[in-house]
PDB file of N, CA and C in Angstrom:
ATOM      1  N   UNK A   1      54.571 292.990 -62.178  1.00  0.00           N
ATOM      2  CA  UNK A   1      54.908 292.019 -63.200  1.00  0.00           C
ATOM      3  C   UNK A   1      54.582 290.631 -62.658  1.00  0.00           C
ATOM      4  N   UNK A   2      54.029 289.706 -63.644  1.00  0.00           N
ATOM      5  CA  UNK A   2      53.198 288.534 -63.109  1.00  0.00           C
ATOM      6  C   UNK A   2      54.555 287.535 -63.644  1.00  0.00           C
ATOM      7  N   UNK A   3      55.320 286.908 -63.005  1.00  0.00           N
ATOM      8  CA  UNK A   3      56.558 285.922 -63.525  1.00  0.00           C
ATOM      9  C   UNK A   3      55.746 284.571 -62.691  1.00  0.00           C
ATOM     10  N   UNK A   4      55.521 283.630 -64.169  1.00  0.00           N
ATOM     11  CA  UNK A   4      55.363 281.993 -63.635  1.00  0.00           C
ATOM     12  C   UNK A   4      56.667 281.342 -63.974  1.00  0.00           C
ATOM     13  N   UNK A   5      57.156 280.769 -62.692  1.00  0.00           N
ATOM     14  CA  UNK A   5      58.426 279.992 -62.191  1.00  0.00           C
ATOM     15  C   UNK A   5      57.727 278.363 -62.149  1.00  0.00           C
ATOM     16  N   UNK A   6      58.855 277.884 -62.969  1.00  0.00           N
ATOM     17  CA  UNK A   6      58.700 276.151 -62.215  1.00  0.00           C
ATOM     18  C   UNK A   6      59.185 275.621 -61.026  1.00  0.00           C
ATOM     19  N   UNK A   7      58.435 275.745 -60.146  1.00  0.00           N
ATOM     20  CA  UNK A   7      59.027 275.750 -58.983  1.00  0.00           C
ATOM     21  C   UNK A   7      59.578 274.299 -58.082  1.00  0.00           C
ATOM     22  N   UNK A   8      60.763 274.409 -57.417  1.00  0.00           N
ATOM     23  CA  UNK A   8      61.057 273.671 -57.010  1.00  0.00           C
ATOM     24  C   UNK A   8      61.822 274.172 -55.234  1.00  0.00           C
ATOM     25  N   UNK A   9      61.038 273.715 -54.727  1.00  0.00           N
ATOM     26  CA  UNK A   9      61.697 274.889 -52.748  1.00  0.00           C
ATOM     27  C   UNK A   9      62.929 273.973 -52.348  1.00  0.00           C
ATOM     28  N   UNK A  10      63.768 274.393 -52.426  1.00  0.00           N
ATOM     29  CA  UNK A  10      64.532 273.895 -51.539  1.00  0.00           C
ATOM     30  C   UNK A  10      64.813 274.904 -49.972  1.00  0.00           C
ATOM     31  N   UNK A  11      65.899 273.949 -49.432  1.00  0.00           N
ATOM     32  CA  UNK A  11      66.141 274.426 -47.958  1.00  0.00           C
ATOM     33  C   UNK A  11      67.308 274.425 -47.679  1.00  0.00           C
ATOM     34  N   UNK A  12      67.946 275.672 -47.614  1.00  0.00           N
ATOM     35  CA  UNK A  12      69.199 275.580 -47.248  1.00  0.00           C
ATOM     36  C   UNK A  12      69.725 276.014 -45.529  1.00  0.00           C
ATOM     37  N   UNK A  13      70.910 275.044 -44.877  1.00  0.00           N
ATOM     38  CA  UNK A  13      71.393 275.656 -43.537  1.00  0.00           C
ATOM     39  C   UNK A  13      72.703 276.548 -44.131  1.00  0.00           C
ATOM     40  N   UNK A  14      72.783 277.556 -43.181  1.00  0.00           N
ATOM     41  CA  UNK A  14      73.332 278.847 -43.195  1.00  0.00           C
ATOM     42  C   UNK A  14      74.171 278.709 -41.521  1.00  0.00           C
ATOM     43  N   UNK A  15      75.403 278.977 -41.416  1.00  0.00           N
ATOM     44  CA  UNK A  15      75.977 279.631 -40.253  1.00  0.00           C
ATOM     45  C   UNK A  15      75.252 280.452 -39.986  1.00  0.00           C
ATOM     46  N   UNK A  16      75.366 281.310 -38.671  1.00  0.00           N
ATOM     47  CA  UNK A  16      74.918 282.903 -38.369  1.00  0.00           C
ATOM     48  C   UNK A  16      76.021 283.576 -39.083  1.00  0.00           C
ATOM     49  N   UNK A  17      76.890 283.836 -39.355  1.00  0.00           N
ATOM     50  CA  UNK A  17      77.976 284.950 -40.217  1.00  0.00           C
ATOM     51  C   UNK A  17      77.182 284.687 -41.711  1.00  0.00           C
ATOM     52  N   UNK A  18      77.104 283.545 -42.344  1.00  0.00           N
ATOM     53  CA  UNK A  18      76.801 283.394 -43.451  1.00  0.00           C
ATOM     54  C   UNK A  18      75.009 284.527 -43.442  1.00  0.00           C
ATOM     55  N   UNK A  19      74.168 283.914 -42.357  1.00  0.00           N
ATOM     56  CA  UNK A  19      72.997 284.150 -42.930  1.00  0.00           C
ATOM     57  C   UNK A  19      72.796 285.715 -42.493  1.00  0.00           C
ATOM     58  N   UNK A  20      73.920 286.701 -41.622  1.00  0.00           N
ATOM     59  CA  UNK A  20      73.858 288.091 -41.851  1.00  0.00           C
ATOM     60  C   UNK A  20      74.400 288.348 -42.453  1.00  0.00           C
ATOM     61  N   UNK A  21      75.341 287.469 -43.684  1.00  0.00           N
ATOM     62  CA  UNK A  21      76.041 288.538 -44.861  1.00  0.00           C
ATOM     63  C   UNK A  21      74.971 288.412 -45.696  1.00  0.00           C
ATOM     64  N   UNK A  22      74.321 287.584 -45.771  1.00  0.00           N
ATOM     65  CA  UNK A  22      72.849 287.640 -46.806  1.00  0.00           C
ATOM     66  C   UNK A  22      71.863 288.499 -46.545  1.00  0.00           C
ATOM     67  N   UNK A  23      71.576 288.694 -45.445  1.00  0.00           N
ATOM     68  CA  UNK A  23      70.608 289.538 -45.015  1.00  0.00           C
ATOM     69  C   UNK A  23      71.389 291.090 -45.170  1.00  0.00           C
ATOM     70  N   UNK A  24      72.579 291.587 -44.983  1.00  0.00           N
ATOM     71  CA  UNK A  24      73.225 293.033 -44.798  1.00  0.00           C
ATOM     72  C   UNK A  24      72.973 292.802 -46.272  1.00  0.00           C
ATOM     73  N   UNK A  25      73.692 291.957 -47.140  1.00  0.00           N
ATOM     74  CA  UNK A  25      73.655 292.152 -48.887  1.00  0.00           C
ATOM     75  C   UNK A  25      72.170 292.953 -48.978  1.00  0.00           C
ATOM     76  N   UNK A  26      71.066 292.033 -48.930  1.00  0.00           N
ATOM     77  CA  UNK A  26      70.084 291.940 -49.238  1.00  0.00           C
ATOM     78  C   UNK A  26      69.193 293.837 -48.862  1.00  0.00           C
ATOM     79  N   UNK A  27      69.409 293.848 -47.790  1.00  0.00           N
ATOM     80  CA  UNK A  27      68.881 295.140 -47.126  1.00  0.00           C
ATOM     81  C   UNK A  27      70.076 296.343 -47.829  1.00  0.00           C
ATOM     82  N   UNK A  28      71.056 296.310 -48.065  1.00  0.00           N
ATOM     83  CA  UNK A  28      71.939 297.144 -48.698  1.00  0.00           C
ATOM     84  C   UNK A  28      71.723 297.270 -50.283  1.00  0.00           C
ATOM     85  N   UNK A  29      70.899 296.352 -50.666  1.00  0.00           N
ATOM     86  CA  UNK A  29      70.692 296.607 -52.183  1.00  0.00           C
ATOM     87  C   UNK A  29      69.120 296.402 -52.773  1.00  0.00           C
ATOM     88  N   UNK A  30      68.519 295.994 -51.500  1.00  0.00           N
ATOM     89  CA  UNK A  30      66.852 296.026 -51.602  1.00  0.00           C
ATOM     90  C   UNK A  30      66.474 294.986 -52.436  1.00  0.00           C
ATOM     91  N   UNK A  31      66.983 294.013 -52.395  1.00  0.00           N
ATOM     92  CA  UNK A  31      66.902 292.344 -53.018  1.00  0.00           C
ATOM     93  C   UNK A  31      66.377 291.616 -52.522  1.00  0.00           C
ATOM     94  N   UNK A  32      65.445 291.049 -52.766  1.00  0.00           N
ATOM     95  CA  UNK A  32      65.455 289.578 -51.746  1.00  0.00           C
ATOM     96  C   UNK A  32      66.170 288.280 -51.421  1.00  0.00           C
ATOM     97  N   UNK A  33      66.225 288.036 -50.764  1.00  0.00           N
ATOM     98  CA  UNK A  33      67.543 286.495 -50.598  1.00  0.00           C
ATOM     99  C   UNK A  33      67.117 285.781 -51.716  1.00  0.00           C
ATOM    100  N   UNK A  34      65.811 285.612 -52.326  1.00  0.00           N
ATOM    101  CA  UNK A  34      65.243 284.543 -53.315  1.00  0.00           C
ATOM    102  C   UNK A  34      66.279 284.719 -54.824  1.00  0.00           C
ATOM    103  N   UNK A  35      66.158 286.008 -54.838  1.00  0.00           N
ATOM    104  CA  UNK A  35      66.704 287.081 -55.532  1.00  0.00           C
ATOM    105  C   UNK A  35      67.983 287.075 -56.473  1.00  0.00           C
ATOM    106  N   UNK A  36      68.604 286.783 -54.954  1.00  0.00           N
ATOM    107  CA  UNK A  36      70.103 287.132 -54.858  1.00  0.00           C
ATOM    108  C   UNK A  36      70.917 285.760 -55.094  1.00  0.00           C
ATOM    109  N   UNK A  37      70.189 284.857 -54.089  1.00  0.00           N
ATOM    110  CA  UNK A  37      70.736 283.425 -54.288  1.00  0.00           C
ATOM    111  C   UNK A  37      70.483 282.723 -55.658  1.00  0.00           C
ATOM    112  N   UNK A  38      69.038 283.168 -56.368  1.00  0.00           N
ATOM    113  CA  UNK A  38      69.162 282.699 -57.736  1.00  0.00           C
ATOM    114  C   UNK A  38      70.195 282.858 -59.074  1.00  0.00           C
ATOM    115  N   UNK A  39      70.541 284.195 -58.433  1.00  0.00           N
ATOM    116  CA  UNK A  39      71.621 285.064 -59.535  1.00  0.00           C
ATOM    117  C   UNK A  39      73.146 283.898 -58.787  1.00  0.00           C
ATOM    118  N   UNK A  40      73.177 284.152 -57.818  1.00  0.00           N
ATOM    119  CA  UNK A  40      74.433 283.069 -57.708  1.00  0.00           C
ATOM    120  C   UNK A  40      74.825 281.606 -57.982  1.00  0.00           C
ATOM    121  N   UNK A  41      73.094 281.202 -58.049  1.00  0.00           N
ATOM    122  CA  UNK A  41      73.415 279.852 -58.414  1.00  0.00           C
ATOM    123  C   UNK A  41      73.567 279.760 -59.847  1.00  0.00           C
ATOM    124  N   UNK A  42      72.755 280.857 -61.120  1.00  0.00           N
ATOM    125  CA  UNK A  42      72.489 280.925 -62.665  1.00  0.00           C
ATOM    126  C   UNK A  42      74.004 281.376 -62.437  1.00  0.00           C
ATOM    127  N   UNK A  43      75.066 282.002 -61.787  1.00  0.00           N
ATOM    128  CA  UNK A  43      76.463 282.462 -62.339  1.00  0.00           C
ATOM    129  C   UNK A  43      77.544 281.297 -62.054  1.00  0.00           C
ATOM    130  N   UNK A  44      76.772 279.999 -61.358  1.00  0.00           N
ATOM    131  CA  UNK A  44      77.912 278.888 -61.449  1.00  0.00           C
ATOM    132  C   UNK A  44      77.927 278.204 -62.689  1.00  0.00           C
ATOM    133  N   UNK A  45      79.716 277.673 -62.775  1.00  0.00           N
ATOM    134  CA  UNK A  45      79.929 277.202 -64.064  1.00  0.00           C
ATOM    135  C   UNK A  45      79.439 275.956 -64.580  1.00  0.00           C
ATOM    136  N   UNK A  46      79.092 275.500 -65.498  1.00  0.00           N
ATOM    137  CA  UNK A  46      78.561 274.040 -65.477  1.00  0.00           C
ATOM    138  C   UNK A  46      79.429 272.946 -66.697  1.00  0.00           C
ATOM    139  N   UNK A  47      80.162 273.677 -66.757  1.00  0.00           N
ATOM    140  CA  UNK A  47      81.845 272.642 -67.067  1.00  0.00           C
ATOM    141  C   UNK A  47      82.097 271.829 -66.471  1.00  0.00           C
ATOM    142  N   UNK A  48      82.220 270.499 -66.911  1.00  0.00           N
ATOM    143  CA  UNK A  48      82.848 269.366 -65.787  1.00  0.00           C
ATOM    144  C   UNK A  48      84.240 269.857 -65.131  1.00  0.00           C
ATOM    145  N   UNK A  49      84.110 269.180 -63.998  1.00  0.00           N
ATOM    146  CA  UNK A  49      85.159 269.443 -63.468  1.00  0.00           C
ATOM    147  C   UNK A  49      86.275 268.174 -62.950  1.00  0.00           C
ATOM    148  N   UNK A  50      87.234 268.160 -63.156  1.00  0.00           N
ATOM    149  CA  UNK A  50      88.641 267.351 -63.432  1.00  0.00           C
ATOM    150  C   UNK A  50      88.019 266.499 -61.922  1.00  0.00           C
ATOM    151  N   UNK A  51      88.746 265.676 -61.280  1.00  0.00           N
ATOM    152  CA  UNK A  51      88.490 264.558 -60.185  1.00  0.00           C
ATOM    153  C   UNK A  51      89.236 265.724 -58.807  1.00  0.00           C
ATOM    154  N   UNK A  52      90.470 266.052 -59.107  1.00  0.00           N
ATOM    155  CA  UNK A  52      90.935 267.218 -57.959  1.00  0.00           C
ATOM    156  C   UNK A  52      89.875 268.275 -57.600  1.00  0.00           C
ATOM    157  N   UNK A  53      89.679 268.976 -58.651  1.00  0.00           N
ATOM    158  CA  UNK A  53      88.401 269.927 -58.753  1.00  0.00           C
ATOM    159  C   UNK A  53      86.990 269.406 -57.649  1.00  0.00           C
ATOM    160  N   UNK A  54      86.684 268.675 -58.195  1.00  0.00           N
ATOM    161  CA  UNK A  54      85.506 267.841 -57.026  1.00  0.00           C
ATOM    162  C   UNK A  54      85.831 267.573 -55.864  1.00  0.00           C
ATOM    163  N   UNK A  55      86.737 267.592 -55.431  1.00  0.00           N
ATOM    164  CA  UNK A  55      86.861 267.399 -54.249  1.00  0.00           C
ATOM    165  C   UNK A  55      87.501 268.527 -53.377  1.00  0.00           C
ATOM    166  N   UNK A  56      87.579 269.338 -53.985  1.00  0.00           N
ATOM    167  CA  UNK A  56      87.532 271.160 -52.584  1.00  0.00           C
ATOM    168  C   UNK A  56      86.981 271.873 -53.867  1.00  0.00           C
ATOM    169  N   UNK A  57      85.680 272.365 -53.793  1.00  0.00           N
ATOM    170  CA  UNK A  57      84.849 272.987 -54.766  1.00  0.00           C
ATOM    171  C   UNK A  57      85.065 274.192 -54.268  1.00  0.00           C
ATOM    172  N   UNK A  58      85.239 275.176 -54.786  1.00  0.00           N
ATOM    173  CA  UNK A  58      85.665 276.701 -54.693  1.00  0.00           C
ATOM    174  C   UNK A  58      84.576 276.978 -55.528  1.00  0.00           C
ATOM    175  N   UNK A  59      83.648 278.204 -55.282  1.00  0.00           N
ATOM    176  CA  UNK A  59      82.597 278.955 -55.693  1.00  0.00           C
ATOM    177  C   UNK A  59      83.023 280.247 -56.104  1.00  0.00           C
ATOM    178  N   UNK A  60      83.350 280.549 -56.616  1.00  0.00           N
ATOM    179  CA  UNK A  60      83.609 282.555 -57.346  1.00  0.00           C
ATOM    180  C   UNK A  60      82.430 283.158 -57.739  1.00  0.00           C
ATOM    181  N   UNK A  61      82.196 284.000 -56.897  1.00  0.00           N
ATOM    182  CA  UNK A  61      81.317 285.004 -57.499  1.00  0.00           C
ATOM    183  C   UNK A  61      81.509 286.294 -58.120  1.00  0.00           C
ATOM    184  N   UNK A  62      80.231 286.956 -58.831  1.00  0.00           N
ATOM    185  CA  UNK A  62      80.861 288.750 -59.179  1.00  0.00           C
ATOM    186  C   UNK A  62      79.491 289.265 -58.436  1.00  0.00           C
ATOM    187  N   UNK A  63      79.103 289.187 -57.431  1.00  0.00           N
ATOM    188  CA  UNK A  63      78.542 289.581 -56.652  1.00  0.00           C
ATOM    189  C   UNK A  63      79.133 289.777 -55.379  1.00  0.00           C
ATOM    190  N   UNK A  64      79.525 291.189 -55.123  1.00  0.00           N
ATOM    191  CA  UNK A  64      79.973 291.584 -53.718  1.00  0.00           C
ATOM    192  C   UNK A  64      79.835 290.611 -52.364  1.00  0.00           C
ATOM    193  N   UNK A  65      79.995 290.562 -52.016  1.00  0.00           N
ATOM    194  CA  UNK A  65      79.440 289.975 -50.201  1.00  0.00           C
ATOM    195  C   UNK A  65      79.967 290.682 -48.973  1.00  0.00           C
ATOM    196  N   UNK A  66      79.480 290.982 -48.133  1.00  0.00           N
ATOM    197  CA  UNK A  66      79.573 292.291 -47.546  1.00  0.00           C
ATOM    198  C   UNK A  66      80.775 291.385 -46.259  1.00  0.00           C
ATOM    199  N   UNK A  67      81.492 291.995 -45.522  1.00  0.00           N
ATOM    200  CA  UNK A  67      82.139 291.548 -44.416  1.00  0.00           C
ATOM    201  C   UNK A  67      81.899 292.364 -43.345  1.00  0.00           C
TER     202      UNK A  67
END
């Protein structure tokens, strides 16, 4: 399947714990990180958020993450 993306690269830093729970996800469900991280960023909410809210941002996902 031929998919044209508007592309834009970013670069993200990762702990080592962080960047082997991405990689175990990834190899445990045959995804690619490109993949996986897109689906997490399209499942954040885009509701403003109150002034408390902004300032300790909590992320929820419904995507597993392996420990």
């Amino acid at each position: 399947m031929n998919k044209k993306w508007a592309v834009k690269r970013i670069t993200i830093n990762l702990a080592s714990a962080e960047s082997e729970k991405l990689e175990k996800y990834c190899a445990s469900t045959g995804r690619p990180a490109t993949d996986v991280i897109r689906e997490l960023i399209r499942s954040l909410s885009t509701t403003e958020l109150s002034a408390s809210e902004q300032t300790t941002p909590i992320l929820k996902y419904d995507v597993p993450i392996l420990k």
